[in-house]
PDB file of N, CA and C in Angstrom:
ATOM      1  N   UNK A   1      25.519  98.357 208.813  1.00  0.00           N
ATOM      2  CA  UNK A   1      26.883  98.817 208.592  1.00  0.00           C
ATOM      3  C   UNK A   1      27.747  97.626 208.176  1.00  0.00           C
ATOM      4  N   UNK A   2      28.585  97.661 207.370  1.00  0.00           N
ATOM      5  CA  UNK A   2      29.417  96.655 207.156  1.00  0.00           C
ATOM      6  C   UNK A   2      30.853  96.609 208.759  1.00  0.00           C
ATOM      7  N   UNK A   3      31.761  95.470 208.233  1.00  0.00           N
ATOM      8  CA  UNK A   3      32.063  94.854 209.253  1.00  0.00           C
ATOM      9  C   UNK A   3      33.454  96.148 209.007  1.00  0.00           C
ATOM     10  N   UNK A   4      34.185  96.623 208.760  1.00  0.00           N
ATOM     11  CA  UNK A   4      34.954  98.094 208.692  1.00  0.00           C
ATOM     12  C   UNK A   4      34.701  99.122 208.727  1.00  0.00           C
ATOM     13  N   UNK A   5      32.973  98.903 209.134  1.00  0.00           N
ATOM     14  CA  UNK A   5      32.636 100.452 209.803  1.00  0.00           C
ATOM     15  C   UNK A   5      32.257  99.873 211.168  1.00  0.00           C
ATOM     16  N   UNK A   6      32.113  99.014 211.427  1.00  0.00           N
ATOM     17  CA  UNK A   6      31.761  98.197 212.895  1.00  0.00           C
ATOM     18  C   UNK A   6      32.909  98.566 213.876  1.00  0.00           C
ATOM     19  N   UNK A   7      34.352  97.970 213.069  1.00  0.00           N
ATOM     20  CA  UNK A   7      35.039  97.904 213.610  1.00  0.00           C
ATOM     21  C   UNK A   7      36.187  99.199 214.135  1.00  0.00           C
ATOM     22  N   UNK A   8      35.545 100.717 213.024  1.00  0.00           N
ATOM     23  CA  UNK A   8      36.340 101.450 213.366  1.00  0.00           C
ATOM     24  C   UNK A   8      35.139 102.367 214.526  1.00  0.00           C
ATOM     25  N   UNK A   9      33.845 101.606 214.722  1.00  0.00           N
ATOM     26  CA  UNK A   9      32.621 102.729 215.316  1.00  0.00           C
ATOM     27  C   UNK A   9      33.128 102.235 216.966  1.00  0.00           C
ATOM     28  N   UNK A  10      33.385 103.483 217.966  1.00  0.00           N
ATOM     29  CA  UNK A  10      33.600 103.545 219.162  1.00  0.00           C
ATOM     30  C   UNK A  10      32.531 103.612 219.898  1.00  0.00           C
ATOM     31  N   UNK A  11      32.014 103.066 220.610  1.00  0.00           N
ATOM     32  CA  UNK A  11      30.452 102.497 221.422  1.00  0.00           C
ATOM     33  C   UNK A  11      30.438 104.223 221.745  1.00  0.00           C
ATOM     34  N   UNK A  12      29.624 104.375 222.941  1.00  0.00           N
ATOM     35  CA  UNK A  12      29.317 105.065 223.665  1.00  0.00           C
ATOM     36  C   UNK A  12      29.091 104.532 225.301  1.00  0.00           C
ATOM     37  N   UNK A  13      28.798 103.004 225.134  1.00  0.00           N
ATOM     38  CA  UNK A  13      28.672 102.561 226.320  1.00  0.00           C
ATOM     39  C   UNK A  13      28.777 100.840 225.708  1.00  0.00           C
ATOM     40  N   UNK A  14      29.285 100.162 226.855  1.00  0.00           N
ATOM     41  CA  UNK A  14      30.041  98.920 226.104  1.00  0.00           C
ATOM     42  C   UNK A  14      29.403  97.968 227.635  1.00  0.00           C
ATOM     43  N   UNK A  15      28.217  96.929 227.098  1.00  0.00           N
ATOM     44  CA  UNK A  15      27.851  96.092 228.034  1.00  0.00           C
ATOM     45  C   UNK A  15      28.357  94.777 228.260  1.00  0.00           C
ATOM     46  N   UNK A  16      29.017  93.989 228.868  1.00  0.00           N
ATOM     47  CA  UNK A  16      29.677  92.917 228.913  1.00  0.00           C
ATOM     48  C   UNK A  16      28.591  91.901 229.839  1.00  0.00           C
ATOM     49  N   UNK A  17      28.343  91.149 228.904  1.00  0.00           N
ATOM     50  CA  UNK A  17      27.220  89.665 229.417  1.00  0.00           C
ATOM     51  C   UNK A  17      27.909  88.252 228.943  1.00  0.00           C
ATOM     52  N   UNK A  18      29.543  88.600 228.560  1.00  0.00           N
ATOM     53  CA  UNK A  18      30.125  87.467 228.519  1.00  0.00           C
ATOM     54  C   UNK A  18      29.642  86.258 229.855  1.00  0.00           C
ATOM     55  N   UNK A  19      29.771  85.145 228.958  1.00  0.00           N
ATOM     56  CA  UNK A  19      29.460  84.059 230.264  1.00  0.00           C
ATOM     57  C   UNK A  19      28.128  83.894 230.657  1.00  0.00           C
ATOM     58  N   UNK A  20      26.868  84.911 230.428  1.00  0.00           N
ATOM     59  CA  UNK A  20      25.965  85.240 230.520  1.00  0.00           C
ATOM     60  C   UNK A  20      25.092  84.333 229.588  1.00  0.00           C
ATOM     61  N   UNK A  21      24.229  83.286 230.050  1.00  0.00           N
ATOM     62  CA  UNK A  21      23.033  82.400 228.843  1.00  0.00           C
ATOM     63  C   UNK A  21      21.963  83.535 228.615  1.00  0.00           C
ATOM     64  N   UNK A  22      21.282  83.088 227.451  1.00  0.00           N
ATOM     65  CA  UNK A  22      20.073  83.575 227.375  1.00  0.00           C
ATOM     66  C   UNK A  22      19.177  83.263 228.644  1.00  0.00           C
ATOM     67  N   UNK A  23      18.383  84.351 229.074  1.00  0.00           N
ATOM     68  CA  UNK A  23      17.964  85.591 228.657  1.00  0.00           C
ATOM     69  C   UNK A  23      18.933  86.891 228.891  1.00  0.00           C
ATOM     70  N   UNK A  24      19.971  86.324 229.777  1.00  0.00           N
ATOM     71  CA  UNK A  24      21.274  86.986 230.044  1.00  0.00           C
ATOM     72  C   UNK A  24      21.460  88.700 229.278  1.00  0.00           C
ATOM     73  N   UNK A  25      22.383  88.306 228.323  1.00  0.00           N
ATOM     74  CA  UNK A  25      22.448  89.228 227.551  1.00  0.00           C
ATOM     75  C   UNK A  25      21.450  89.887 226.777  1.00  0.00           C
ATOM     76  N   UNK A  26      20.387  89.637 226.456  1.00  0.00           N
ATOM     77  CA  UNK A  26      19.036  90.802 226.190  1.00  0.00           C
ATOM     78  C   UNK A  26      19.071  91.703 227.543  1.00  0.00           C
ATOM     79  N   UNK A  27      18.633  90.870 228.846  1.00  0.00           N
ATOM     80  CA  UNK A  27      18.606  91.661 230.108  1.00  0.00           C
ATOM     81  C   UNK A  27      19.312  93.049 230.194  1.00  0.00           C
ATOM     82  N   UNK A  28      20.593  92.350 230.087  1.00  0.00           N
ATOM     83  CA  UNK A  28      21.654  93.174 230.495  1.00  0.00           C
ATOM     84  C   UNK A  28      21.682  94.306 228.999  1.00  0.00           C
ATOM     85  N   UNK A  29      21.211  93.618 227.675  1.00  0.00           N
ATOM     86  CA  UNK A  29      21.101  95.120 226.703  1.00  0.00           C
ATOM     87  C   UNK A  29      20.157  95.829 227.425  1.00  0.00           C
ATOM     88  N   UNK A  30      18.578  95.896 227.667  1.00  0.00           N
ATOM     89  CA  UNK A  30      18.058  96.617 228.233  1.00  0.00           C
ATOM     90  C   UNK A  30      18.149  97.404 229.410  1.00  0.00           C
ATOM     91  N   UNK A  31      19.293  97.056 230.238  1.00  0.00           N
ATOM     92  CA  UNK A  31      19.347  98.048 231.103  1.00  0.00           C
ATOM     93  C   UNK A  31      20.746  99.274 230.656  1.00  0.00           C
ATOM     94  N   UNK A  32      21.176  98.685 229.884  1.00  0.00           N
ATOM     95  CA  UNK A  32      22.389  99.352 229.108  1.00  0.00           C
ATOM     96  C   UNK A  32      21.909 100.549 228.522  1.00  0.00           C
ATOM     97  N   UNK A  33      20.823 100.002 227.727  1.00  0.00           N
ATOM     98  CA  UNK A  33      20.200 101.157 226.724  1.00  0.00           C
ATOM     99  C   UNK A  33      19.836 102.321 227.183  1.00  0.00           C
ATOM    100  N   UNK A  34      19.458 102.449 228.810  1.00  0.00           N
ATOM    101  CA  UNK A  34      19.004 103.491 229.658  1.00  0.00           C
ATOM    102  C   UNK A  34      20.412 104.375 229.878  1.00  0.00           C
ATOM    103  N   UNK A  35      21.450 103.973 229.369  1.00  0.00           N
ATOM    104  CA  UNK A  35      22.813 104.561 230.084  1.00  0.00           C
ATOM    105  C   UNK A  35      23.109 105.570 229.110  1.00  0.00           C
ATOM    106  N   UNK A  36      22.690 105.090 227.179  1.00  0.00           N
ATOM    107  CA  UNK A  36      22.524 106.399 226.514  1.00  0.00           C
ATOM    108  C   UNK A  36      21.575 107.126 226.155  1.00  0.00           C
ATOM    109  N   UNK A  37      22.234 108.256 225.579  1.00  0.00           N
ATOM    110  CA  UNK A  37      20.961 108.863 224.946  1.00  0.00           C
ATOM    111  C   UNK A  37      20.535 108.506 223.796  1.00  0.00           C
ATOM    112  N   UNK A  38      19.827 109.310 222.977  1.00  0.00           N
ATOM    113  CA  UNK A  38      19.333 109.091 221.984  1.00  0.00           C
ATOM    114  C   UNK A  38      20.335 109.129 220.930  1.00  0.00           C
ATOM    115  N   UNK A  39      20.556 108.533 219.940  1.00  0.00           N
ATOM    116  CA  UNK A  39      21.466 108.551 218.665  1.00  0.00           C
ATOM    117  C   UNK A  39      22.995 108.307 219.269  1.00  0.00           C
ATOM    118  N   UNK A  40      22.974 107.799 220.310  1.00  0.00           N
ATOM    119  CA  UNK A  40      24.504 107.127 220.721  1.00  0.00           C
ATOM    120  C   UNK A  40      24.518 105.399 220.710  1.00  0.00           C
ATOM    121  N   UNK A  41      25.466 104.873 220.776  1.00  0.00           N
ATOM    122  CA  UNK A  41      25.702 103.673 220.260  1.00  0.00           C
ATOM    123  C   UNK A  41      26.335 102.745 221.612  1.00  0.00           C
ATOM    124  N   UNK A  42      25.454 101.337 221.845  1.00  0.00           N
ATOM    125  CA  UNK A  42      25.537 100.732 222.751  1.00  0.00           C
ATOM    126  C   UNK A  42      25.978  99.335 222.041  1.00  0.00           C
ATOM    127  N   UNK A  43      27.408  98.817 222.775  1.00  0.00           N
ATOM    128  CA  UNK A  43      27.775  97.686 222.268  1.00  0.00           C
ATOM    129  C   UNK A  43      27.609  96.487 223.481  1.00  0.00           C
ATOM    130  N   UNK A  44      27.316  95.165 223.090  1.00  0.00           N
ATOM    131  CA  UNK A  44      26.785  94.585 223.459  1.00  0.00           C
ATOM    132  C   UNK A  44      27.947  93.204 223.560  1.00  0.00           C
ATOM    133  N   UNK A  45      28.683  92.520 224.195  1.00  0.00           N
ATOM    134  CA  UNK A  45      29.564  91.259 224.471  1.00  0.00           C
ATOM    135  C   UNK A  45      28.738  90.213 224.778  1.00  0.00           C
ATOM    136  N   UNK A  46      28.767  89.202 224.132  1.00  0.00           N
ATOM    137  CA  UNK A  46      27.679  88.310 224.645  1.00  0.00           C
ATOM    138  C   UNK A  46      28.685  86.847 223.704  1.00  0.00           C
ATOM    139  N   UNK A  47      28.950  85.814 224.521  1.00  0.00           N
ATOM    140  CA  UNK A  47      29.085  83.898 224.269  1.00  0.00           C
ATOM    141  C   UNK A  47      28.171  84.041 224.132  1.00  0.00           C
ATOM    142  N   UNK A  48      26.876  83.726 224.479  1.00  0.00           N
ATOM    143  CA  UNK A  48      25.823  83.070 223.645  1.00  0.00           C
ATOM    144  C   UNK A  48      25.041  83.287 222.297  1.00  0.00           C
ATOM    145  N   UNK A  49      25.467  82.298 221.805  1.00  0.00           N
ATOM    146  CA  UNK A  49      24.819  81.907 220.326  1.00  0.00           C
ATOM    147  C   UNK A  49      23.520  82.873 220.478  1.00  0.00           C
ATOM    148  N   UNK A  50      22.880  82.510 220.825  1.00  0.00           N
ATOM    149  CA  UNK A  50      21.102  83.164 220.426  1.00  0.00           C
ATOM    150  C   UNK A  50      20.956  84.570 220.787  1.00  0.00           C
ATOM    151  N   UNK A  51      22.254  85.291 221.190  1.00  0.00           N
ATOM    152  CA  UNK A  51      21.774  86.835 221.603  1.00  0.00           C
ATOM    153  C   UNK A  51      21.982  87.581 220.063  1.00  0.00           C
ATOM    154  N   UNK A  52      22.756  87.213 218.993  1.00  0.00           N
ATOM    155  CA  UNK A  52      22.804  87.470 217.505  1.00  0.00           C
ATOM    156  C   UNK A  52      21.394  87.345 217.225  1.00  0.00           C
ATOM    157  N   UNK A  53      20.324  86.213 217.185  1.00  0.00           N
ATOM    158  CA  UNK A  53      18.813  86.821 216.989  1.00  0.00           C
ATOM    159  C   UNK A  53      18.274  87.535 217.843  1.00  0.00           C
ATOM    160  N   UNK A  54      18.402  87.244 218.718  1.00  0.00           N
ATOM    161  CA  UNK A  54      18.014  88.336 220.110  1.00  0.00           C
ATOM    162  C   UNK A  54      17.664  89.561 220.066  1.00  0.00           C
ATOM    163  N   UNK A  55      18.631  89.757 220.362  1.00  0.00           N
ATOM    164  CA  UNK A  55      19.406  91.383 220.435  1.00  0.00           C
ATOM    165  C   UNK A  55      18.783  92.220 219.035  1.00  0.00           C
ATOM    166  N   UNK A  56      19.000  91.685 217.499  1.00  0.00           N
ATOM    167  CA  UNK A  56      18.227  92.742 216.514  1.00  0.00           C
ATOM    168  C   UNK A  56      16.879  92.818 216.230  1.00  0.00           C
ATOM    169  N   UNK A  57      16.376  91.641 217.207  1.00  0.00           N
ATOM    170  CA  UNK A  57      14.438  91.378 217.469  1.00  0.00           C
ATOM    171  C   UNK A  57      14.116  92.498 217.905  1.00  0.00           C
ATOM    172  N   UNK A  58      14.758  92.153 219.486  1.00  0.00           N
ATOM    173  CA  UNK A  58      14.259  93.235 220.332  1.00  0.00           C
ATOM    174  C   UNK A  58      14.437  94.917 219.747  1.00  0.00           C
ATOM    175  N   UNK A  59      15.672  95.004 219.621  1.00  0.00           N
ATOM    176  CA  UNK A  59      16.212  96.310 219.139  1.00  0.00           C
ATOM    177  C   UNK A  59      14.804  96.790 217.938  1.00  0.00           C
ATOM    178  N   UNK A  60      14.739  96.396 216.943  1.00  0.00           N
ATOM    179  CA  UNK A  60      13.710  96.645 215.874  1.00  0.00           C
ATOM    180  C   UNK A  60      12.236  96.770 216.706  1.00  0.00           C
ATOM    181  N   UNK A  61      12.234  96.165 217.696  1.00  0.00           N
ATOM    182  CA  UNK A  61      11.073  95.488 218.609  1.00  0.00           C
ATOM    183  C   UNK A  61      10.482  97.190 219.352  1.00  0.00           C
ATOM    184  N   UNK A  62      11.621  97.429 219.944  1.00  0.00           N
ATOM    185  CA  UNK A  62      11.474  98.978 221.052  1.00  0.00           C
ATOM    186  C   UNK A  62      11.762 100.285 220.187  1.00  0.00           C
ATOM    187  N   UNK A  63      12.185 100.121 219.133  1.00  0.00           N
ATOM    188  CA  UNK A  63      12.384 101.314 218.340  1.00  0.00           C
ATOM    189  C   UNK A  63      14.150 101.947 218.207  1.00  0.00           C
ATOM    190  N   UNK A  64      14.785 100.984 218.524  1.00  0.00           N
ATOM    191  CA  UNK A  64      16.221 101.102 218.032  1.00  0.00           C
ATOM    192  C   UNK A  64      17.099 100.967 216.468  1.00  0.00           C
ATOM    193  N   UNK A  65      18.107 100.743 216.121  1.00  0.00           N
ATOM    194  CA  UNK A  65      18.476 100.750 215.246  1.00  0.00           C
ATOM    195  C   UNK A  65      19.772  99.577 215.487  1.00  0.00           C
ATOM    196  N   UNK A  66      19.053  98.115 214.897  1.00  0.00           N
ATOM    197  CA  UNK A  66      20.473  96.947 215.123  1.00  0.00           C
ATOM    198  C   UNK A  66      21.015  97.121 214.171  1.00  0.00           C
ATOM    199  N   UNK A  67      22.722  97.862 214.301  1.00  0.00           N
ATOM    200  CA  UNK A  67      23.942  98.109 213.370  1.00  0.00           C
ATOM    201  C   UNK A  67      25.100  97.158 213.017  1.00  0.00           C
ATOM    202  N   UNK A  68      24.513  96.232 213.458  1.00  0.00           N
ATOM    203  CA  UNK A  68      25.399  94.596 213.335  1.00  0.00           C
ATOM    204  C   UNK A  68      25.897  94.116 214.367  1.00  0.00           C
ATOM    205  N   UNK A  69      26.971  92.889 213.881  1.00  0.00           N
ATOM    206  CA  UNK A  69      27.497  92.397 214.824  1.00  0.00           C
ATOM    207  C   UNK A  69      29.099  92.001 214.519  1.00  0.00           C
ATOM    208  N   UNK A  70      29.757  91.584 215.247  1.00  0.00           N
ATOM    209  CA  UNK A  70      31.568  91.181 214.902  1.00  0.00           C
ATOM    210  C   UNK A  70      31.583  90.181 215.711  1.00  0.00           C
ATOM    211  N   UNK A  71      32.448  89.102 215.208  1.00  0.00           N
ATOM    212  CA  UNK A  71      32.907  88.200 216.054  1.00  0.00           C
ATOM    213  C   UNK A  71      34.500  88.965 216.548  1.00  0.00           C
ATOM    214  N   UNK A  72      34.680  88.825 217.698  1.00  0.00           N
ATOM    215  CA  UNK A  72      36.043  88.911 217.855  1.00  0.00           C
ATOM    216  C   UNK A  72      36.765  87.853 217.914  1.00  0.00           C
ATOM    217  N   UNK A  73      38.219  88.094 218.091  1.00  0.00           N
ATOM    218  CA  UNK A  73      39.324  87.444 217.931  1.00  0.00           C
ATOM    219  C   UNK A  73      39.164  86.493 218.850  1.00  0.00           C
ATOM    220  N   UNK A  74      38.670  87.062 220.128  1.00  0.00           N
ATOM    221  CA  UNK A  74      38.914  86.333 221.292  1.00  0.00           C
ATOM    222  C   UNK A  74      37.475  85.031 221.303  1.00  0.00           C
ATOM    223  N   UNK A  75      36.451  85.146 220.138  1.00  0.00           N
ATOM    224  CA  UNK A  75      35.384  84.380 220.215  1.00  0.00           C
ATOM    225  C   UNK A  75      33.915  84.557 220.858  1.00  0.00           C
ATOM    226  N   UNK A  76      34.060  85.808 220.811  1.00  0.00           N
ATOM    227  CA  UNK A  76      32.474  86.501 221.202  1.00  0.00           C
ATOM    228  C   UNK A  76      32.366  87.514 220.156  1.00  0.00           C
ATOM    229  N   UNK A  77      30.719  87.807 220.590  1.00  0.00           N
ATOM    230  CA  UNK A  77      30.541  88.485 219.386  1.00  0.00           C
ATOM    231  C   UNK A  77      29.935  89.835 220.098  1.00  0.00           C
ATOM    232  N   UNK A  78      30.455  91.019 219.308  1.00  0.00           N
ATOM    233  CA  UNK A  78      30.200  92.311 219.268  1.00  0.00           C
ATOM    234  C   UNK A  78      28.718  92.797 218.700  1.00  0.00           C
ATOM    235  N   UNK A  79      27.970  92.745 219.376  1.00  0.00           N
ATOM    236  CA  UNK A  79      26.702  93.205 218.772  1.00  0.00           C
ATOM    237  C   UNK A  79      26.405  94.954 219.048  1.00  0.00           C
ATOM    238  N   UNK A  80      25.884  95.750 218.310  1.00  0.00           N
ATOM    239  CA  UNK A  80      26.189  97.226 218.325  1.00  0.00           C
ATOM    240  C   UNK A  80      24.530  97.838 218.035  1.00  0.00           C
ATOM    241  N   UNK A  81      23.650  98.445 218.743  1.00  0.00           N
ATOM    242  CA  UNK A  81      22.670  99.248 218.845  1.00  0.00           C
ATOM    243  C   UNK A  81      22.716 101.058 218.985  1.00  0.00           C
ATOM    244  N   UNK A  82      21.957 101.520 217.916  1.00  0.00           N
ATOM    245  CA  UNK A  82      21.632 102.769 218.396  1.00  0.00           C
ATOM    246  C   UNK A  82      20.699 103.011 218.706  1.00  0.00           C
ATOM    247  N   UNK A  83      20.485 104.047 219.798  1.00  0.00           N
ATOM    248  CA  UNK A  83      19.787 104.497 220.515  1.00  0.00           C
ATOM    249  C   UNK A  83      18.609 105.428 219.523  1.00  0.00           C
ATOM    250  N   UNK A  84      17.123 104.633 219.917  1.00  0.00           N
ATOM    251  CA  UNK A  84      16.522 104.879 218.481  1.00  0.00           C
ATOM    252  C   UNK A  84      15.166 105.903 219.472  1.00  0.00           C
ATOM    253  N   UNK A  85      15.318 105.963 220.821  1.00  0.00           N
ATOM    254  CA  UNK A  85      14.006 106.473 221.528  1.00  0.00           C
ATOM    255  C   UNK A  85      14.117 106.697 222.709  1.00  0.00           C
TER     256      UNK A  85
END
């Protein structure tokens, strides 16, 4: 998705691993992912640098769909998964 469909797409469930190092925020996506269903959209808050490769490994990895990412204003980045299984 580009970054103006990112920004107008409303999660379904919104995981916060700010502050969180790697393996941190993967962790905390995987237990997130159990919170939707199928074809709903899980957003992901994560400071650390390496959850941007992370996060669309794994996602491609288990059978999801990685729909990008946003930096916000505030200096983290918005990473966004659908629920692929």
């Amino acid at each position: 998705m580009d970054p103006e469909e990112l920004e107008d797409l409303e999660p379904d469930k919104v995981v916060d691993a700010l502050g969180s190092a790697c393996p941190g925020p993967l962790l905390e996506a995987k237990k997130g992912i159990g919170g939707v269903t199928v074809g709903e959209v899980l957003e992901i808050r994560s400071s650390d640098p390496g959850t941007r490769k992370g996060i669309p490994v794994w996602a491609k990895k288990v059978g999801h769909e990685f729909l990008g990412v946003l930096e916000a204003k505030e200096g983290y980045d918005r990473l966004f998964i659908k629920r692929g299984k």
